[in-house]
N, C-alpha and C. Protein backbone atom coordinates (compact mmCIF):
# COMPACT_ATOMS: atom_id res chain seq x y z
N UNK A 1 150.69 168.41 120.48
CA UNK A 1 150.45 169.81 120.71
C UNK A 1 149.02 169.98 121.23
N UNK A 2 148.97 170.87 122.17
CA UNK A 2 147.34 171.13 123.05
C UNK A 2 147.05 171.89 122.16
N UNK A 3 145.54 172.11 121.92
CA UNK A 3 144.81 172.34 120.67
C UNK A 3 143.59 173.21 121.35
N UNK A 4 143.16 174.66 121.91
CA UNK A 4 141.42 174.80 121.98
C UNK A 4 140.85 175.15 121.14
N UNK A 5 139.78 174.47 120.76
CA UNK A 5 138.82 174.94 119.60
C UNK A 5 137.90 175.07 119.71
N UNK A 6 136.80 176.24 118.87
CA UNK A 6 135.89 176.71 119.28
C UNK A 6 134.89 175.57 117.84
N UNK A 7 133.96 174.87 117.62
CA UNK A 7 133.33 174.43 116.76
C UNK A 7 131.92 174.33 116.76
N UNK A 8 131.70 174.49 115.78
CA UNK A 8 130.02 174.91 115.19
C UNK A 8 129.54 174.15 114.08
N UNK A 9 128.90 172.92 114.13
CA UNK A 9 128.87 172.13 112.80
C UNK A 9 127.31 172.19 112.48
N UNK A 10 127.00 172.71 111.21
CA UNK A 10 125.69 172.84 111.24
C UNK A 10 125.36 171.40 110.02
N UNK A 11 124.22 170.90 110.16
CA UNK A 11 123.93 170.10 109.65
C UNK A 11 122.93 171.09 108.69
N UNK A 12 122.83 170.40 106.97
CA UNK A 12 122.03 171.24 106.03
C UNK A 12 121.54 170.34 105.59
N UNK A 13 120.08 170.32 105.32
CA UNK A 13 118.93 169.68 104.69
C UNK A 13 118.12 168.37 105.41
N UNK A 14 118.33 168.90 106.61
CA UNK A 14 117.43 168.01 107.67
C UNK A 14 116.45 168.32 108.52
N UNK A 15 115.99 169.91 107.87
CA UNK A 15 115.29 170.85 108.74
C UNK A 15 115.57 171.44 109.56
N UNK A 16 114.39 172.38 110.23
CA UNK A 16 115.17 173.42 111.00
C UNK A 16 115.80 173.02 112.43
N UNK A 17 115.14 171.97 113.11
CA UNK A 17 116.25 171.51 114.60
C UNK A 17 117.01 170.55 114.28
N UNK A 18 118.30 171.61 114.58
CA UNK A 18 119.84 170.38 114.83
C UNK A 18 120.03 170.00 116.12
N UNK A 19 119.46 169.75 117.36
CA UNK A 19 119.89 169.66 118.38
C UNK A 19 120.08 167.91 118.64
N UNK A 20 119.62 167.52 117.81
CA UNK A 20 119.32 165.69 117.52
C UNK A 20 120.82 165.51 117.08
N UNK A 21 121.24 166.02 116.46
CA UNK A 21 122.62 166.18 115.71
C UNK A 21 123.71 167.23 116.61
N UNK A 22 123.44 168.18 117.12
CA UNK A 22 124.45 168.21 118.12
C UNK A 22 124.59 167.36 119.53
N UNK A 23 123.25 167.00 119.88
CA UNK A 23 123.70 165.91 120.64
C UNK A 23 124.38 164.83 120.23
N UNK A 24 124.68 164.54 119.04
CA UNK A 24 125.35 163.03 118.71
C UNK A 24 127.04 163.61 118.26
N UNK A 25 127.10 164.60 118.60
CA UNK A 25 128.09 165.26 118.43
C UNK A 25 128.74 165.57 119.80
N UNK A 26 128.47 165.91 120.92
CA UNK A 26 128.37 166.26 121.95
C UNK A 26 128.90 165.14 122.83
N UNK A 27 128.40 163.57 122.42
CA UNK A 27 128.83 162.32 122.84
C UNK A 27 130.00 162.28 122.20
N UNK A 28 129.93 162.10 121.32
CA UNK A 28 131.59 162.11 120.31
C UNK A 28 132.50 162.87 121.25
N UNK A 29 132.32 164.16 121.60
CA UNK A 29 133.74 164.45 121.95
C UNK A 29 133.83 164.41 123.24
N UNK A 30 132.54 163.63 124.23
CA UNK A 30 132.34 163.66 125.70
C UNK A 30 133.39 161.97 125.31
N UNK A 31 133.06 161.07 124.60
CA UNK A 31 133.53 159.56 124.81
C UNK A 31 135.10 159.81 124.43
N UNK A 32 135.01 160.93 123.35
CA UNK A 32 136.77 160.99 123.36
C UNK A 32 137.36 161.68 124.71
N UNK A 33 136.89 161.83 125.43
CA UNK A 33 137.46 162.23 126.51
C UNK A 33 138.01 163.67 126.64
N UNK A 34 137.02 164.78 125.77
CA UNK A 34 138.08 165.87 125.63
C UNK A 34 137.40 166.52 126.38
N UNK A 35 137.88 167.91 127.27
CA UNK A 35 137.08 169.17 128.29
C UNK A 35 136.59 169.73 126.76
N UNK A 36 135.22 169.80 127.20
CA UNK A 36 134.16 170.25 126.09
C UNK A 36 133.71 171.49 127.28
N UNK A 37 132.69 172.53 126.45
CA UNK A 37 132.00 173.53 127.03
C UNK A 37 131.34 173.98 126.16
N UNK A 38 130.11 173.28 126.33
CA UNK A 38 128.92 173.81 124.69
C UNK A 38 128.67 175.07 125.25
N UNK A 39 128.19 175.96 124.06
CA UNK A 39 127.37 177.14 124.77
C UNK A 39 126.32 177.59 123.34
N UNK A 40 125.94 178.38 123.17
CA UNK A 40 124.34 178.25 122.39
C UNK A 40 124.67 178.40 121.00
N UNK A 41 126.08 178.56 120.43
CA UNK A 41 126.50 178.50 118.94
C UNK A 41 127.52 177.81 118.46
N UNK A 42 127.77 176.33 119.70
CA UNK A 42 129.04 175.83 119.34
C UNK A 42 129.81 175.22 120.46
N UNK A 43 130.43 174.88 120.48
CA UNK A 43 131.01 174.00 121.58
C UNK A 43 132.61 174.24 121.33
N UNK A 44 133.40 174.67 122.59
CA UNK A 44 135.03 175.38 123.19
C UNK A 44 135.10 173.50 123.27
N UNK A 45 136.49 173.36 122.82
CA UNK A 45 137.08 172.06 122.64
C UNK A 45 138.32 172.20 123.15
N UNK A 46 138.96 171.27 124.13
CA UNK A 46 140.60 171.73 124.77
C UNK A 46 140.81 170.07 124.79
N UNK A 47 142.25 170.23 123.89
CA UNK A 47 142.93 168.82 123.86
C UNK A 47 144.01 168.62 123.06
N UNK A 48 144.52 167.49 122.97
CA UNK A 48 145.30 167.48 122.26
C UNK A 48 145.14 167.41 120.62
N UNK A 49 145.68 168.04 119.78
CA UNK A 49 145.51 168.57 118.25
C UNK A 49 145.06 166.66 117.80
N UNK A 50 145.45 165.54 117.84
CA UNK A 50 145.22 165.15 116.76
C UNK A 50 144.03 164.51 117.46
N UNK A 51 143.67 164.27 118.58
CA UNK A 51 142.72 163.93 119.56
C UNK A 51 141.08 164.25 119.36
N UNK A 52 141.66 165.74 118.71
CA UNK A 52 140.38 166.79 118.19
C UNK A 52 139.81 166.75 117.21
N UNK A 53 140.76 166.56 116.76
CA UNK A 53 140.57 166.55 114.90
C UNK A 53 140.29 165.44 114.77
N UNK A 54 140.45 164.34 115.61
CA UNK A 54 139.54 162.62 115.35
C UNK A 54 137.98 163.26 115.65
N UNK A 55 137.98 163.56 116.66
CA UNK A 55 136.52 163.77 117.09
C UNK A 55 135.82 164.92 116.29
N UNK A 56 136.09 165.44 115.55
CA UNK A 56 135.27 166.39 114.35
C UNK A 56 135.38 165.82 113.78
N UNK A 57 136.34 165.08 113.05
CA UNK A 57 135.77 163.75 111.94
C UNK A 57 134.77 163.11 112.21
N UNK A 58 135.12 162.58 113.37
CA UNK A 58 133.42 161.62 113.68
C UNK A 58 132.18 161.87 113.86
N UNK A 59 132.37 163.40 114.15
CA UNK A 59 131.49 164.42 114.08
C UNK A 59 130.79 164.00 112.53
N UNK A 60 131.21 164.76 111.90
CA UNK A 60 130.58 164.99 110.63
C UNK A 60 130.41 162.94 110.25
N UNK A 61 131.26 162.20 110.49
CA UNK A 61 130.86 160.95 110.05
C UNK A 61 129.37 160.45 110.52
N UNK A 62 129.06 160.98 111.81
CA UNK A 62 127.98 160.59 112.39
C UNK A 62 126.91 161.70 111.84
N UNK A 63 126.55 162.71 111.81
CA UNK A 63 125.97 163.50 111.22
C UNK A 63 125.54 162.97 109.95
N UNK A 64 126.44 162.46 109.13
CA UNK A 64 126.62 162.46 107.81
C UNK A 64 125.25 160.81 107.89
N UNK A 65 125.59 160.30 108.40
CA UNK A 65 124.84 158.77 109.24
C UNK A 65 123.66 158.72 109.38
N UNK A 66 123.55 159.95 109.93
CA UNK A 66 121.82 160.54 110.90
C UNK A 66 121.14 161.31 109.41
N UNK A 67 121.72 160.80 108.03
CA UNK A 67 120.78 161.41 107.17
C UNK A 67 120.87 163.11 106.64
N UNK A 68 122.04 163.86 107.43
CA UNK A 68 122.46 165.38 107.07
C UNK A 68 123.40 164.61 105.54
N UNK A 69 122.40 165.23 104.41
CA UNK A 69 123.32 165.33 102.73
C UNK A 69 124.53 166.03 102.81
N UNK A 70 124.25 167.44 103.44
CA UNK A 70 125.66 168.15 103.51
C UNK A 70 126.02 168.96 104.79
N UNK A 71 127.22 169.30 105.48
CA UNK A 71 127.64 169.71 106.50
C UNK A 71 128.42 170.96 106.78
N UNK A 72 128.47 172.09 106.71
CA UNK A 72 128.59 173.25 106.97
C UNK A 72 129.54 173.60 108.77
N UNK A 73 130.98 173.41 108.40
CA UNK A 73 131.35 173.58 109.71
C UNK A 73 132.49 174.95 110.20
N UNK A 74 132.21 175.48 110.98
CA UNK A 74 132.94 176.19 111.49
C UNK A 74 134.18 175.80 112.67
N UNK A 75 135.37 176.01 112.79
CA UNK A 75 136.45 176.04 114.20
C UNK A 75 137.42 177.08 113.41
N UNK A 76 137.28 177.39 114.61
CA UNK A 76 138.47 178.54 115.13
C UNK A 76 139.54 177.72 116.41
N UNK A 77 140.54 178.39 116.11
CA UNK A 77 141.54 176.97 116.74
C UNK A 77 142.89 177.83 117.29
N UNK A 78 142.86 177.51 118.46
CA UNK A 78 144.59 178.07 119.19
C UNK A 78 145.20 177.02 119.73
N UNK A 79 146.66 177.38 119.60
CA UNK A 79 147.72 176.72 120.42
C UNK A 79 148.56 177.59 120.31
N UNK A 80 149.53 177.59 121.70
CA UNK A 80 150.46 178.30 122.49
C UNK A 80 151.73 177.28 122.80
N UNK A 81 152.61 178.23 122.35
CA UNK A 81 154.07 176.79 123.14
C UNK A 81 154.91 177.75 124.25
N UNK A 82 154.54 179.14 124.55
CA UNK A 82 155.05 179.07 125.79
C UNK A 82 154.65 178.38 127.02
N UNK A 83 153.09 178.05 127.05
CA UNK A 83 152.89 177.42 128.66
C UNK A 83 151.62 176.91 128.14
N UNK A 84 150.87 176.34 129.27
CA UNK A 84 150.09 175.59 129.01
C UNK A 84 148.57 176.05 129.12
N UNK A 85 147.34 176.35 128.92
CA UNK A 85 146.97 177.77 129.37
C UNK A 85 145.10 176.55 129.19
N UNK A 86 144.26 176.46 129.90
CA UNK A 86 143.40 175.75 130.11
C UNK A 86 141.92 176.98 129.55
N UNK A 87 140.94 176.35 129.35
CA UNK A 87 139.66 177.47 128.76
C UNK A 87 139.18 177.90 129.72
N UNK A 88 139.49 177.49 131.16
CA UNK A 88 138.75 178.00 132.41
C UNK A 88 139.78 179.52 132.41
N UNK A 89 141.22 179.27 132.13
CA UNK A 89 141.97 180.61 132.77
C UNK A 89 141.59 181.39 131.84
N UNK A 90 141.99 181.16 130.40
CA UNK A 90 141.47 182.35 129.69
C UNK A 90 140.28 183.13 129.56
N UNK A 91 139.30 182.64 130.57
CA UNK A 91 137.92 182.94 130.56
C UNK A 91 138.24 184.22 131.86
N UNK A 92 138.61 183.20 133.24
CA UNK A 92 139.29 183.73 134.12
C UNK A 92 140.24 185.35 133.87
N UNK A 93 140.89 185.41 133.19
CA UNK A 93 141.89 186.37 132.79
C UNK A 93 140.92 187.48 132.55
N UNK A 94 139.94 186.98 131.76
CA UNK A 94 139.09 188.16 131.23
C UNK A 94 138.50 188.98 131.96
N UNK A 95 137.62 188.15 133.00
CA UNK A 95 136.41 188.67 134.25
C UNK A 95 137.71 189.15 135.34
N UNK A 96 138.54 189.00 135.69
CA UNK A 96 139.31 189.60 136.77
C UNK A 96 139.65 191.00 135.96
N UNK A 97 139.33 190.96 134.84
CA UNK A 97 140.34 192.01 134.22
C UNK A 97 139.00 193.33 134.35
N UNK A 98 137.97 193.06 134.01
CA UNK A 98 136.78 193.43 134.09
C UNK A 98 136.55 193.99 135.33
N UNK A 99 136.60 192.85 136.21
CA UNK A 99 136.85 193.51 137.79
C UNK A 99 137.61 194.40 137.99
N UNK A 100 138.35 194.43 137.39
CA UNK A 100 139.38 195.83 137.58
C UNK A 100 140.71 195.16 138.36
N UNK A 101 140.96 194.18 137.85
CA UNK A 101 142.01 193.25 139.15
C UNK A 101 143.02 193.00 138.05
């Protein structure tokens, strides 16, 4: 089943910049091969469900690695079984709609 998810993993008790830790996160789901789209609170994830859910595991495994005691994560998560529907269209759908189209 195709899976998009929106995820936000905050790392707790490693001080205030996580970007050391979302970058090692960022590789994780670039090497799993999934269409990623970070944006400034989280990273849109499109793939297949169990594909995803490996790569947030490894997420937090690697995090957990880099010295973060505890991990604080957020996803929000869709799938559709009428058709197949990509994060570019649903983005798409929106701004045409906006346009008035």
């Amino acid at each position: 089943m195709k899976v998009i998810a929106d995820l936000c993993v905050v790392p707790i008790g490693v001080g205030v910049s996580v970007s050391q830790h979302v970058a090692a996160c960022q590789e994780i789901l670039q090497e799993a091969g999934l269409e990623i789209d970070m944006h400034a609170y989280g990273t849109n994830i499109a793939g297949e469900w169990n594909e995803v859910m490996a790569a947030i595991k490894r997420c937090h495994e690697v995090v957990h690695e880099m010295g973060a005691p505890r991990i604080s994560t957020t996803i929000k998560l869709g799938t559709r079984t009428d058709r197949e529907q990509t994060m570019g269209e649903k983005v798409r759908s929106v701004e045409e709609k906006l346009q008035g189209g």
